[in-house]
N, C-alpha and C. Protein backbone atom coordinates (compact mmCIF):
# COMPACT_ATOMS: atom_id res chain seq x y z
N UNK A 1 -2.75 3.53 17.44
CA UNK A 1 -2.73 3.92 16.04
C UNK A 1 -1.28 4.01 15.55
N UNK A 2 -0.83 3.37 14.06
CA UNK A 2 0.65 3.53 13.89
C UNK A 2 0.84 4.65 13.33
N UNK A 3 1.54 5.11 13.57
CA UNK A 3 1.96 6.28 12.47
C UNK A 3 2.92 5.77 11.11
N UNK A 4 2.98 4.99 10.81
CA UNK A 4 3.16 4.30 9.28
C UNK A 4 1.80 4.28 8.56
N UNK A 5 2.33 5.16 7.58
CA UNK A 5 0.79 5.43 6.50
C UNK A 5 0.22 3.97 6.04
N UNK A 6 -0.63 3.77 5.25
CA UNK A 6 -0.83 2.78 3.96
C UNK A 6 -1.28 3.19 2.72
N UNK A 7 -1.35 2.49 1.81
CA UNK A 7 -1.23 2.81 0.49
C UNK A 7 -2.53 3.74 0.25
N UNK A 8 -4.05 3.78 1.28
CA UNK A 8 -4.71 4.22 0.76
C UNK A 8 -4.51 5.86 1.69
N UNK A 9 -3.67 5.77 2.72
CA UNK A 9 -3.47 7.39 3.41
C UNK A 9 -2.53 7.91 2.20
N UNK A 10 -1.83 7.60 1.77
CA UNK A 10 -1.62 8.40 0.36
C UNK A 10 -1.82 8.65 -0.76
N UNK A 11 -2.96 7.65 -0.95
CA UNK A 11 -3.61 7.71 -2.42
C UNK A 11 -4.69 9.48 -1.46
N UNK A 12 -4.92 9.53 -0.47
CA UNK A 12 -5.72 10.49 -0.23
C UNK A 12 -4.73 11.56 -0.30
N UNK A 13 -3.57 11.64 0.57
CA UNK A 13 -2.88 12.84 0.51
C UNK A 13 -2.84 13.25 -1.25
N UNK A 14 -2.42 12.47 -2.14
CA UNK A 14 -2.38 12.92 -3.41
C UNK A 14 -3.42 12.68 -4.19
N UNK A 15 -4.71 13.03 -3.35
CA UNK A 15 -5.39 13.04 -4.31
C UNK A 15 -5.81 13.84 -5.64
N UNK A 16 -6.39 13.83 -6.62
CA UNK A 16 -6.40 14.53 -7.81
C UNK A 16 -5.78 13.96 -9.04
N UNK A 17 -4.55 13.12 -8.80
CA UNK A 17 -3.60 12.40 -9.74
C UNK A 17 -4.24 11.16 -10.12
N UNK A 18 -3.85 10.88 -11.22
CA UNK A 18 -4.28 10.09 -11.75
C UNK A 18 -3.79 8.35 -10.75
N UNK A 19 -4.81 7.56 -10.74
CA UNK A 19 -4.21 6.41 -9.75
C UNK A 19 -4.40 5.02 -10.72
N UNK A 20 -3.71 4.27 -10.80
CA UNK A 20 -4.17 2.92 -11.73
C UNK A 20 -3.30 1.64 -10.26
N UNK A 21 -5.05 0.93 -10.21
CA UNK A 21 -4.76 -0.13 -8.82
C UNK A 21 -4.95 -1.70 -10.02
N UNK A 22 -3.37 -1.89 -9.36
CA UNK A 22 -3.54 -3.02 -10.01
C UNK A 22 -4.08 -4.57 -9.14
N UNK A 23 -4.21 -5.90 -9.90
CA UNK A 23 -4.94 -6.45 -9.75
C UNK A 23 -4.78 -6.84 -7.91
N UNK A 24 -3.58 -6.82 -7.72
CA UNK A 24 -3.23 -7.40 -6.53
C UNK A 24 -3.51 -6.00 -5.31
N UNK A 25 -4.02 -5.26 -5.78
CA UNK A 25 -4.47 -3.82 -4.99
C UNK A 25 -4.88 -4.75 -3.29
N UNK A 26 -3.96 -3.80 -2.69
CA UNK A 26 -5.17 -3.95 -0.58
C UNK A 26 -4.68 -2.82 -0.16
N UNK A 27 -5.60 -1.67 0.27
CA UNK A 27 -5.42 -0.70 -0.06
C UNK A 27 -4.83 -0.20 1.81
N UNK A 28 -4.83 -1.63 2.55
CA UNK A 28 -3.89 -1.13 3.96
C UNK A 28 -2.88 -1.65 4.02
N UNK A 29 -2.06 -1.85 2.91
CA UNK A 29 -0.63 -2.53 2.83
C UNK A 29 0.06 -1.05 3.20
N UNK A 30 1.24 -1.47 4.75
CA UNK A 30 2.24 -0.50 5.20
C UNK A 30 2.51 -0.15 4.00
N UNK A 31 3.29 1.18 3.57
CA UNK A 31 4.33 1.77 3.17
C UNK A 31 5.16 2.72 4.46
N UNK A 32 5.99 1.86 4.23
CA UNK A 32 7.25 2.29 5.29
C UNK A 32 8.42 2.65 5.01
N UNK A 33 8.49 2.86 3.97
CA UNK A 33 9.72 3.74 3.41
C UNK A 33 10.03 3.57 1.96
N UNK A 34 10.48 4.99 1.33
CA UNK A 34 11.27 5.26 -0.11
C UNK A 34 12.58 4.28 0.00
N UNK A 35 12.46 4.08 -1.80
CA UNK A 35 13.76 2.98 -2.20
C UNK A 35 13.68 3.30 -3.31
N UNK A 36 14.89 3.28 -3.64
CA UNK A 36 14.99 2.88 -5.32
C UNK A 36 14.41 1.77 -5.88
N UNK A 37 14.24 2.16 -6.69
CA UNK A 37 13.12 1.34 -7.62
C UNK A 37 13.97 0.05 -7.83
N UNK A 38 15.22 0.46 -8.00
CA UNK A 38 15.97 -0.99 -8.29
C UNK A 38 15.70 -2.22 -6.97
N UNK A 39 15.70 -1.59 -6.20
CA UNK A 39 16.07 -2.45 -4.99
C UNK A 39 14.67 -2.11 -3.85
N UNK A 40 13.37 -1.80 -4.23
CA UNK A 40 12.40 -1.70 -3.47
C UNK A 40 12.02 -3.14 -2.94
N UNK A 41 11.16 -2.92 -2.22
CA UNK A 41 10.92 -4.22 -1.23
C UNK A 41 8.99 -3.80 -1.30
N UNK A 42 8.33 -5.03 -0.91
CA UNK A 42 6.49 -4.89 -1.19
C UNK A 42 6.11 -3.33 -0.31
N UNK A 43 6.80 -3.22 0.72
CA UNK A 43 6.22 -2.16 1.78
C UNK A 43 7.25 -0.36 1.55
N UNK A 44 7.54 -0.55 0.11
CA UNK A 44 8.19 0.33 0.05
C UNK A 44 7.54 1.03 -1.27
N UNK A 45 7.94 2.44 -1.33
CA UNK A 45 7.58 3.53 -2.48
C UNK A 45 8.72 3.88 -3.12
N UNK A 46 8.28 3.99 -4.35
CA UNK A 46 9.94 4.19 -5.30
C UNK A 46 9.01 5.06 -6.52
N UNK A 47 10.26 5.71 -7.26
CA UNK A 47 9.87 6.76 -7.96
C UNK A 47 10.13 5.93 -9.25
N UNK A 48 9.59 6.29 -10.32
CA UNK A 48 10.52 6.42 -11.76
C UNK A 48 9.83 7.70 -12.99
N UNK A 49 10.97 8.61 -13.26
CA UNK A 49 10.83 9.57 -13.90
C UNK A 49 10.87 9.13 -15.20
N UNK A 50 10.99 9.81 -16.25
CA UNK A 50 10.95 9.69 -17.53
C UNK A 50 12.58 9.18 -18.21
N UNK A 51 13.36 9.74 -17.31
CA UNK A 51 15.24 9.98 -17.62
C UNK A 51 15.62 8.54 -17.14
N UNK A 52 14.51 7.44 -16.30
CA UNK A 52 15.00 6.22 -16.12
C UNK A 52 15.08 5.20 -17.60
N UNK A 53 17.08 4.87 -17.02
CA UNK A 53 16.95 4.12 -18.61
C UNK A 53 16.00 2.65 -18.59
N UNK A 54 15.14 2.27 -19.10
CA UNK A 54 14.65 1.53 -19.17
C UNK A 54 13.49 1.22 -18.45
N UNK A 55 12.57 2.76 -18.48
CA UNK A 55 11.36 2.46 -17.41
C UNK A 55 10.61 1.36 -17.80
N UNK A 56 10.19 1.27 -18.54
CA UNK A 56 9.03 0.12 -18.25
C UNK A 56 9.49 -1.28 -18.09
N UNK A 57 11.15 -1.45 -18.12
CA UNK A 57 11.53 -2.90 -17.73
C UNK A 57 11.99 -2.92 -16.07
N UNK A 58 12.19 -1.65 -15.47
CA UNK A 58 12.13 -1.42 -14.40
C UNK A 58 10.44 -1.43 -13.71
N UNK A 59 9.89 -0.74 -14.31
CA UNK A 59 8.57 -1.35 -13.62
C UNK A 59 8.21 -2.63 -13.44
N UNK A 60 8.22 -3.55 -14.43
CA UNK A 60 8.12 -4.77 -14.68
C UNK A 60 9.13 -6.01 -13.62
N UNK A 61 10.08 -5.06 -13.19
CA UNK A 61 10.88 -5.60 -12.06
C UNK A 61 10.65 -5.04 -10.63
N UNK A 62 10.37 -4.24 -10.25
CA UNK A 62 10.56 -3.76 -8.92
C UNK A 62 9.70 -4.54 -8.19
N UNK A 63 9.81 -4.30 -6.38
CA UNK A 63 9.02 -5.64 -6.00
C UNK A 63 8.29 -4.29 -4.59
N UNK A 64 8.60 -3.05 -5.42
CA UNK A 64 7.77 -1.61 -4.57
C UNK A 64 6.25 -2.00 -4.39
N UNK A 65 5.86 -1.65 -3.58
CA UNK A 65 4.58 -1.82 -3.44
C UNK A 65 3.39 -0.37 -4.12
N UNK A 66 4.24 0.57 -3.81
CA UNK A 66 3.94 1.79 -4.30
C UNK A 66 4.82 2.47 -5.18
N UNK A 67 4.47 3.27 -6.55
CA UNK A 67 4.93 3.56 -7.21
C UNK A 67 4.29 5.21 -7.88
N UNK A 68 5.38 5.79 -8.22
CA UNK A 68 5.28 7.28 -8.51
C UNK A 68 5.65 7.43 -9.57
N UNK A 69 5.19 7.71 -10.93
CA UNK A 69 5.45 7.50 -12.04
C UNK A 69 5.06 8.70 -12.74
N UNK A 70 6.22 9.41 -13.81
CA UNK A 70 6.10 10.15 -14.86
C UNK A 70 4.53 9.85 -15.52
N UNK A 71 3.55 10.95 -15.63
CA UNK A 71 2.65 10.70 -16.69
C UNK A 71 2.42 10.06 -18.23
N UNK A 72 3.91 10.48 -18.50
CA UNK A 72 4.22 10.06 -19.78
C UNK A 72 4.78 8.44 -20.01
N UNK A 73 4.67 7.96 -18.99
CA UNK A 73 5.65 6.55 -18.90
C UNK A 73 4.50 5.70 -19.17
N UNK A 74 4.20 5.03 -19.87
CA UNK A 74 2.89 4.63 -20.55
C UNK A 74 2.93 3.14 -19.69
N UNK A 75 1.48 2.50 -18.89
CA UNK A 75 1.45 1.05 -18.10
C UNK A 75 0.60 0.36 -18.95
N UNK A 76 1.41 -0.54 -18.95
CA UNK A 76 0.84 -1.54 -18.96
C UNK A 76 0.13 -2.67 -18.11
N UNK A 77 -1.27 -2.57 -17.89
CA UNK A 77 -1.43 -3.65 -16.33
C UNK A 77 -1.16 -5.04 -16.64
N UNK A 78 -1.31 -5.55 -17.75
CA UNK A 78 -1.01 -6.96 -18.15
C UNK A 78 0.33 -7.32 -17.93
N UNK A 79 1.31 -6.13 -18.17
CA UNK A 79 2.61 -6.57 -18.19
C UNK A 79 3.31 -6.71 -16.46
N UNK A 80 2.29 -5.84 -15.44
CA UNK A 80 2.63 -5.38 -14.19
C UNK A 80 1.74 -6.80 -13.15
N UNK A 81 0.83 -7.38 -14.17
CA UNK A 81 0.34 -8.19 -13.23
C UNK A 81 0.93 -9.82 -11.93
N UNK A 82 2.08 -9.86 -12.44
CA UNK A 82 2.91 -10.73 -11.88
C UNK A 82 3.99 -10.23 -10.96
N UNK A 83 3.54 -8.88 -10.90
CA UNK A 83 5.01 -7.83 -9.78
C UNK A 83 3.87 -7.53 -8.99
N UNK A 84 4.96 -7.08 -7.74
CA UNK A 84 4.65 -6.78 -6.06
C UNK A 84 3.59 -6.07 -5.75
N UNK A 85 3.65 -4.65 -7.48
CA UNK A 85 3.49 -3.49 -7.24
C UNK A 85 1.83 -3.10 -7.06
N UNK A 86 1.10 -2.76 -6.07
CA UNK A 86 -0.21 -2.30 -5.82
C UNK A 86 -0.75 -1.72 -6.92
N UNK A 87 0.44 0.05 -6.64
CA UNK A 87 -0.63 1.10 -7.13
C UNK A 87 0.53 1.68 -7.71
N UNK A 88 -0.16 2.56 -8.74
CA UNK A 88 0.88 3.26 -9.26
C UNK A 88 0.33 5.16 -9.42
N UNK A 89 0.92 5.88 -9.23
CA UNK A 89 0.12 6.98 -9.34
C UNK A 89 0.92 7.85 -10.58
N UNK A 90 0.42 8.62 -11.50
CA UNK A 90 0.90 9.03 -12.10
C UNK A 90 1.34 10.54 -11.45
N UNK A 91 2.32 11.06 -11.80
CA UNK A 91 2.73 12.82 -11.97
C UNK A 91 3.37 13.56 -13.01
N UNK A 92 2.85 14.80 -12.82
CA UNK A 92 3.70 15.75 -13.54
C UNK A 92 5.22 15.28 -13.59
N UNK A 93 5.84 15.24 -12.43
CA UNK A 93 7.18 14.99 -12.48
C UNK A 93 7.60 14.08 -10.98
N UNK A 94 7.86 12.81 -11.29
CA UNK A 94 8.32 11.61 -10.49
C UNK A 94 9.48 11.83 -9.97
């Protein structure tokens, strides 16, 4: 058994939050480590808060597989459908 989670051992740890799986969703893709959003990679988790300049053109770029996102940062899945990114979960505070 690895001890590297996947996207769906943490959609459970946080469960309750809001989750939006986008089209390219597989819910045993590794996540193996935090990155900045600038520079994430498919097997990686990256944050973006509300204070990021230019969230939603940063979403639209990152190549994170998992993503932690301000509630207030409004998705678009049409616009996310051509990036890396799985899942996105919303929070109180990213």
């Amino acid at each position: 058994m690895s001890n590297i989670p996947s996207i769906i051992n943490i959609l459970e740890f946080l469960s309750g939050r809001e989750v939006i799986k986008l089209p390219k969703f597989q819910n045993d893709i590794p996540i193996k480590r935090p990155a900045p959003i600038a520079n994430a990679q498919p097997g990686d988790i990256s944050f973006c808060g509300g204070t990021t300049k230019n969230p939603l053109d940063m979403l639209a770029q990152t190549e994170a597989g998992l993503l932690i996102v301000d509630k207030d940062i409004p998705i678009d899945k049409g616009a996310l459908s051509h990036s890396a990114v799985q899942t996105i979960i919303k929070s109180d505070n990213a």
